[in-house]
Protein backbone atom coordinates (compact mmCIF):
# COMPACT_ATOMS: atom_id res chain seq x y z
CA UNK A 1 -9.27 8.54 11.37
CA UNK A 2 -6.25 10.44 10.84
CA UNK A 3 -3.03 9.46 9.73
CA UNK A 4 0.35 12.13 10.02
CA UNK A 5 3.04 11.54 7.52
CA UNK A 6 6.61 12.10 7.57
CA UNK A 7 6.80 14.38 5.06
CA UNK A 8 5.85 18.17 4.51
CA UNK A 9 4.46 17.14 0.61
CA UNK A 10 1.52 15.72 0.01
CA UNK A 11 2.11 11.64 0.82
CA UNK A 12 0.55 11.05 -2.85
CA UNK A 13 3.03 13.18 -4.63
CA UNK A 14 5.85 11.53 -3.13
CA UNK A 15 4.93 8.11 -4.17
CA UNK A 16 3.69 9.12 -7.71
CA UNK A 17 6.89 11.06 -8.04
CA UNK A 18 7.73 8.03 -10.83
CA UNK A 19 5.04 8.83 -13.10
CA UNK A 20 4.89 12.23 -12.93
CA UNK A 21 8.56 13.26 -12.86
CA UNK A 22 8.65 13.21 -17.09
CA UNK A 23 5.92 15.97 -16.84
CA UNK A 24 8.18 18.96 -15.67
CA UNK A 25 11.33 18.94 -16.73
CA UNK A 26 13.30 21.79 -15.22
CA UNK A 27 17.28 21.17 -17.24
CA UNK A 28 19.19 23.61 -18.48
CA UNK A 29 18.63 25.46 -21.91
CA UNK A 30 19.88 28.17 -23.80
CA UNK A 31 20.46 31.10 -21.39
CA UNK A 32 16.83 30.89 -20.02
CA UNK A 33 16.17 31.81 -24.06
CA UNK A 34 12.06 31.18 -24.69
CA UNK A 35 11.46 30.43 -28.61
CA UNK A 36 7.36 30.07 -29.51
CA UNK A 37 7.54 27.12 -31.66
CA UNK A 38 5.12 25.42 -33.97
CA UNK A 39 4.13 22.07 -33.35
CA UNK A 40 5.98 21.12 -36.98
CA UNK A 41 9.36 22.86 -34.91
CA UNK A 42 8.47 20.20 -32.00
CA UNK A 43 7.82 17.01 -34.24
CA UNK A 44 11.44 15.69 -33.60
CA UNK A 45 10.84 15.65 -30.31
CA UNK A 46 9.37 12.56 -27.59
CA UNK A 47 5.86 12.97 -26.93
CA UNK A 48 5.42 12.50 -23.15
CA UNK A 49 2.59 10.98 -22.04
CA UNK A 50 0.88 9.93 -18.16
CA UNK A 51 -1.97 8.68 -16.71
CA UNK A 52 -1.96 9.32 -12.61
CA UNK A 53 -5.01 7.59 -11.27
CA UNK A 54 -4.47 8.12 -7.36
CA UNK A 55 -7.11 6.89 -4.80
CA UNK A 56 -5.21 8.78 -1.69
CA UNK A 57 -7.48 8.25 1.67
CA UNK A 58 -5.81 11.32 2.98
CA UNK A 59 -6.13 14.08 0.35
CA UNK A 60 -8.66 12.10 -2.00
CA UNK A 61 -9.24 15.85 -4.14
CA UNK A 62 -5.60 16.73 -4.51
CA UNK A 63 -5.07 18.44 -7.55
CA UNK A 64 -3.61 16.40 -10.51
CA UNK A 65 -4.58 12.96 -8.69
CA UNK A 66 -6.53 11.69 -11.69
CA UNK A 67 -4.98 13.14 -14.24
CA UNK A 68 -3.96 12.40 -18.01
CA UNK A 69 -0.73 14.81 -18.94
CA UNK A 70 1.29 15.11 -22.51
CA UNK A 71 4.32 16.70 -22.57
CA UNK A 72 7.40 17.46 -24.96
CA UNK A 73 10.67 16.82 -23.84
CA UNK A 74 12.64 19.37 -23.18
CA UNK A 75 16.10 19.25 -25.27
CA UNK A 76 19.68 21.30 -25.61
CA UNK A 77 18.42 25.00 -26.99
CA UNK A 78 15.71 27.26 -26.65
CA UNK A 79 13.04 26.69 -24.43
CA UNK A 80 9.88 26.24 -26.18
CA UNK A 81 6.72 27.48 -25.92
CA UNK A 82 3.02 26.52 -27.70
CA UNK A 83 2.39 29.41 -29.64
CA UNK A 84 -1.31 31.12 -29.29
CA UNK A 85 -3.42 28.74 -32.20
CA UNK A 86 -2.49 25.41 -30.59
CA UNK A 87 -5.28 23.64 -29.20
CA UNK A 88 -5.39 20.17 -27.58
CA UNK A 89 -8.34 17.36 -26.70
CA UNK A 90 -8.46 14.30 -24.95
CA UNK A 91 -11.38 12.32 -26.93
CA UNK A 92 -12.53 15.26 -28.26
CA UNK A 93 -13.01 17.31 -24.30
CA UNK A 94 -10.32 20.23 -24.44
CA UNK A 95 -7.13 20.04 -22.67
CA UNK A 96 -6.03 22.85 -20.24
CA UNK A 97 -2.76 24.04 -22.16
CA UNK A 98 0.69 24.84 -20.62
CA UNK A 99 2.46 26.95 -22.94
CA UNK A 100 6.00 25.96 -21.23
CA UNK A 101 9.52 28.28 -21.53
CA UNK A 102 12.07 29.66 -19.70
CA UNK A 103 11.12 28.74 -15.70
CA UNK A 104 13.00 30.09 -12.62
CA UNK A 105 11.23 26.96 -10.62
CA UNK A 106 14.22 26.63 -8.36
CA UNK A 107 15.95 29.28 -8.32
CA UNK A 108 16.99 28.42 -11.67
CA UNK A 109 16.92 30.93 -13.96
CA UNK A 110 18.23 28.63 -16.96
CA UNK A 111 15.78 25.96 -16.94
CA UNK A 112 13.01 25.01 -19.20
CA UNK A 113 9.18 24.38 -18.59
CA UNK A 114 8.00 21.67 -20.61
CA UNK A 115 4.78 22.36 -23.49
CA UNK A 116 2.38 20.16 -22.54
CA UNK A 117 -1.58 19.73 -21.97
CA UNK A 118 -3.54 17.66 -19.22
CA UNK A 119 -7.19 16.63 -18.37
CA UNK A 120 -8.23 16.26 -15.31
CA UNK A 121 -10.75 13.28 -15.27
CA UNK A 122 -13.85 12.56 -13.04
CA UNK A 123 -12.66 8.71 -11.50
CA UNK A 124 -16.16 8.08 -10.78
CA UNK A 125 -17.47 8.42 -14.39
CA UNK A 126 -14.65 6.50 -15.43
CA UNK A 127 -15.14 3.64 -13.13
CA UNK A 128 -18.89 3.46 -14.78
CA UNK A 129 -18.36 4.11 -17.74
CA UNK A 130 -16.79 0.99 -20.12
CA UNK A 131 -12.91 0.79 -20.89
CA UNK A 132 -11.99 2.38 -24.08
CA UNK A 133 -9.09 4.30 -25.94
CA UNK A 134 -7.61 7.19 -25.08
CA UNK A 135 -7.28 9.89 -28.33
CA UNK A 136 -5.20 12.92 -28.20
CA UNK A 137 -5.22 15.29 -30.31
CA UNK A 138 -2.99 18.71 -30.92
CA UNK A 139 -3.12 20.93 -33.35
CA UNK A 140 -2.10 24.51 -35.05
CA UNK A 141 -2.57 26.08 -38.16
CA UNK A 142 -0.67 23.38 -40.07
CA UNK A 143 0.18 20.43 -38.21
CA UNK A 144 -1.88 17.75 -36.19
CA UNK A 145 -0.23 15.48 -33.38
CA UNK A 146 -1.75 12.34 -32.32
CA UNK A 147 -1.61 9.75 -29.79
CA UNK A 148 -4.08 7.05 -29.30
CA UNK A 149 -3.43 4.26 -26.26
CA UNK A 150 -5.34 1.17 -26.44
CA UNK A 151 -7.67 0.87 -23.56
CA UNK A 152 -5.84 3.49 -21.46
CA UNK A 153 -9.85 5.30 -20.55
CA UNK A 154 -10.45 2.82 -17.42
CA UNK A 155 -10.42 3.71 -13.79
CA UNK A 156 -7.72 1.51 -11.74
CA UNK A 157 -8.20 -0.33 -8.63
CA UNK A 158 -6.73 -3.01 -6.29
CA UNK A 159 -9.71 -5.22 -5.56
CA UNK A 160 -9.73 -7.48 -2.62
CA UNK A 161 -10.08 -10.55 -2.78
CA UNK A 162 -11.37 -13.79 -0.92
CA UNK A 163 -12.98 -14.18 2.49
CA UNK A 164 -13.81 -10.86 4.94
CA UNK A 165 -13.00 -7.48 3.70
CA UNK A 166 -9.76 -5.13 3.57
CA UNK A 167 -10.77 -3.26 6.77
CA UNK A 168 -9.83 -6.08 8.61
CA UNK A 169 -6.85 -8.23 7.96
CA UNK A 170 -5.10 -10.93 10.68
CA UNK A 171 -1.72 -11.38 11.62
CA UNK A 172 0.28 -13.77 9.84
CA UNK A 173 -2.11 -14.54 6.91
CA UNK A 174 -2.39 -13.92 3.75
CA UNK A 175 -4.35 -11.77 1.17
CA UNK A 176 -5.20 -11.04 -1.91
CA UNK A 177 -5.66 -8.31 -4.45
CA UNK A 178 -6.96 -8.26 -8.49
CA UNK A 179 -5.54 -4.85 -10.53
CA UNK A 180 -8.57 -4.00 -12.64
CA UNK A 181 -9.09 -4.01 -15.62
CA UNK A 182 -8.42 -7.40 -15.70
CA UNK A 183 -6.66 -6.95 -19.26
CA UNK A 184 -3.85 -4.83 -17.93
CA UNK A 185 -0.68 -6.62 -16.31
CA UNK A 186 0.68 -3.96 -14.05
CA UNK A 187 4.38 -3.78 -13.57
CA UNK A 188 5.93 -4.97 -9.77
CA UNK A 189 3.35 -3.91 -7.23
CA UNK A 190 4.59 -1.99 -3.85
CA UNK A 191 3.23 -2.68 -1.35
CA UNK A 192 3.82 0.13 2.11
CA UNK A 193 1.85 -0.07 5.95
CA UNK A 194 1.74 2.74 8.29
CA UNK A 195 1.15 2.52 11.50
CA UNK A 196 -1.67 5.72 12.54
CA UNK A 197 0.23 7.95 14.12
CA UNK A 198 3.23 6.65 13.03
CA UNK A 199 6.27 8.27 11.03
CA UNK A 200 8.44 4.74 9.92
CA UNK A 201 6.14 3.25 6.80
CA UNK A 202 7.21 -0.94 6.26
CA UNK A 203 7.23 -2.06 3.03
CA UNK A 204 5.25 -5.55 2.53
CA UNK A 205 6.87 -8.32 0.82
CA UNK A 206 4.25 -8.95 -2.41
CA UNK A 207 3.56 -11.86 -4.65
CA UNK A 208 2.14 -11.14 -7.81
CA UNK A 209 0.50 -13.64 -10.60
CA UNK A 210 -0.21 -11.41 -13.43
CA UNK A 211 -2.80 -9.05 -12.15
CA UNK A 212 -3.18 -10.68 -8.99
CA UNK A 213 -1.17 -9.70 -5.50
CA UNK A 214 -0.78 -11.56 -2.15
CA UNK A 215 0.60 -10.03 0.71
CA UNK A 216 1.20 -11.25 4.31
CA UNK A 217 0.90 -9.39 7.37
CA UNK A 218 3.34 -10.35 9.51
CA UNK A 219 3.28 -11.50 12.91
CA UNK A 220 5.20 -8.59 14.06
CA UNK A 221 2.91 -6.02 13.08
CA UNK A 222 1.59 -4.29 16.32
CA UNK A 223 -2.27 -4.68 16.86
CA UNK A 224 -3.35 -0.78 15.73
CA UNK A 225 -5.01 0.88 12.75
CA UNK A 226 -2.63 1.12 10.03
CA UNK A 227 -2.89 2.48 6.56
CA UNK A 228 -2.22 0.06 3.66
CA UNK A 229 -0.95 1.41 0.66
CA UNK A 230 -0.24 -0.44 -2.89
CA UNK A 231 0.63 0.98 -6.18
CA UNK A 232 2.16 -0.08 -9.70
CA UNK A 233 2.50 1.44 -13.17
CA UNK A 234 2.39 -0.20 -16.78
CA UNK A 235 3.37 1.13 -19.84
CA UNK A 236 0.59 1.82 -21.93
CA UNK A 237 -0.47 0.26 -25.73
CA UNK A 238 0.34 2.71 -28.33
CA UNK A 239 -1.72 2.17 -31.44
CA UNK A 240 -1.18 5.67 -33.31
CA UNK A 241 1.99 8.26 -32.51
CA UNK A 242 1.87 10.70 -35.26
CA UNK A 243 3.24 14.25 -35.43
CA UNK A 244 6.66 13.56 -33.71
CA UNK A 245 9.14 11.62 -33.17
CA UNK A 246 7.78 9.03 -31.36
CA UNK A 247 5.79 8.75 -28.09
CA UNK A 248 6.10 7.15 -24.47
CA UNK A 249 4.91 7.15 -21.35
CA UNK A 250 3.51 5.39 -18.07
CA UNK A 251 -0.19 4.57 -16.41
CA UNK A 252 0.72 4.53 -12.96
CA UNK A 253 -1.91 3.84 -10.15
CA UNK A 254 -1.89 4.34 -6.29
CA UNK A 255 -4.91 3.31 -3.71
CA UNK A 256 -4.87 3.13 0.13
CA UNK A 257 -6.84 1.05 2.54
CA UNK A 258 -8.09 2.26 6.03
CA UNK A 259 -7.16 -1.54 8.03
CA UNK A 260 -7.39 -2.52 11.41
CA UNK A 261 -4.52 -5.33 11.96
CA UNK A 262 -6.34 -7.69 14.71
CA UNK A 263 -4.85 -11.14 16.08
């Protein structure tokens, strides 16, 4: 069925906006000034890191849905950019490479691009294949930079749970739903219902034990296909940061559900 948003942007990028914000930084730098640095230049910087794992029922191939993204922040100064030997992997597959610089995204003709890499990752081998560490890896002629997150290489999912199944839910009971892997503990999970061919999305009251959510439909929620959406984000393990000055970032997972609210 379809289901029209309320907004021009893809409905995915709006909601993910959290986890991928850090990725593109557009702030002001030197005069629009573009300096090719080495990654020994970058290493007091914050090594930027995302996971966006987004099961969207309306554009399920939009670009940088499942995606795993490093990036240097951007600071006071030149803008940097990678120069031509660095290379980058994500457990040993290469990383496409954005050199970064001096942007006019904007109309600005002062801001900076971020440096930063990104794989995009197949969700269905992920899903099959078992939950391990994520290693990345850049280098140049002299330095190496290295993350590793514990257990970060596992698709996402809300999984229902209990009686019936998630096309279906009844006024004025209760459900629930188990974030997988089971090992994570995601942070507060949102939950939002759409109405189809509505533009006014509700936001669901949640419960959450650890990994597991309940929601309620409520009573008031017109008999119609809707389209249920949850997502969350965690910050990841880091076992190794190496190369710069430290390293954060956020695993941040979206999924929808096709329901049909019945009495």
């Amino acid at each position: 069925m379809s289901l029209p948003v309320s907004s021009s942007l893809p409905r995915w990028t709006v909601r993910g906006f959290g986890a991928l914000g850090a990725l593109v930084s557009l702030v002001g730098c030197g005069g629009g000034e573009t300096k090719v640095m080495s990654l020994a230049e970058l290493s007091d910087r914050t090594l930027i890191y995302a996971l966006t794992d987004v099961d969207d029922e309306e554009t399920p191939d939009a670009q940088g849905a499942h995606r795993f993204t490093v990036s240097y922040s951007v600071t006071d100064g030149p803008c940097s950019r990678f120069a031509d030997d660095v290379t980058a992997t994500l457990n040993g597959q290469p990383m496409t490479l954005v050199p970064g610089g001096a942007s006019e995204v904007g109309g600005r003709g002062d801001a900076c691009e971020n440096s930063r890499a990104y794989f995009n990752y197949d969700p269905g081998a992920w899903s099959r294949e078992p939950v391990s560490d994520i290693t990345v890896q850049l280098q140049d002629a002299t330095t190496t930079v290295r993350l590793v997150l514990q257990g970060a290489k596992a698709k996402r999912s809300f999984t229902f749970q209990g009686e019936g199944t998630p096309d279906k839910l009844r006024v004025g009971q209760t459900y629930d739903f188990l974030w997988e892997p089971a090992s994570e503990v995601p942070g507060p999970v949102s939950v939002i219902i759409m109405r189809e061919g509505g533009r006014a999305p509700g936001t669901l009251t949640a419960t959450q034990e650890g990994g597991k959510v309940g929601i309620t439909i409520p009573a008031t929620t017109p008999q119609a296909n809707h389209l249920l959406s949850m997502e969350a984000s965690l910050a990841g393990i880091v076992r190794e940061c190496t190369g710069v000055a430290s390293c954060d970032g956020t695993i941040f997972h979206s999924q929808d559900f096709v329901i049909a609210v019945v009495p």
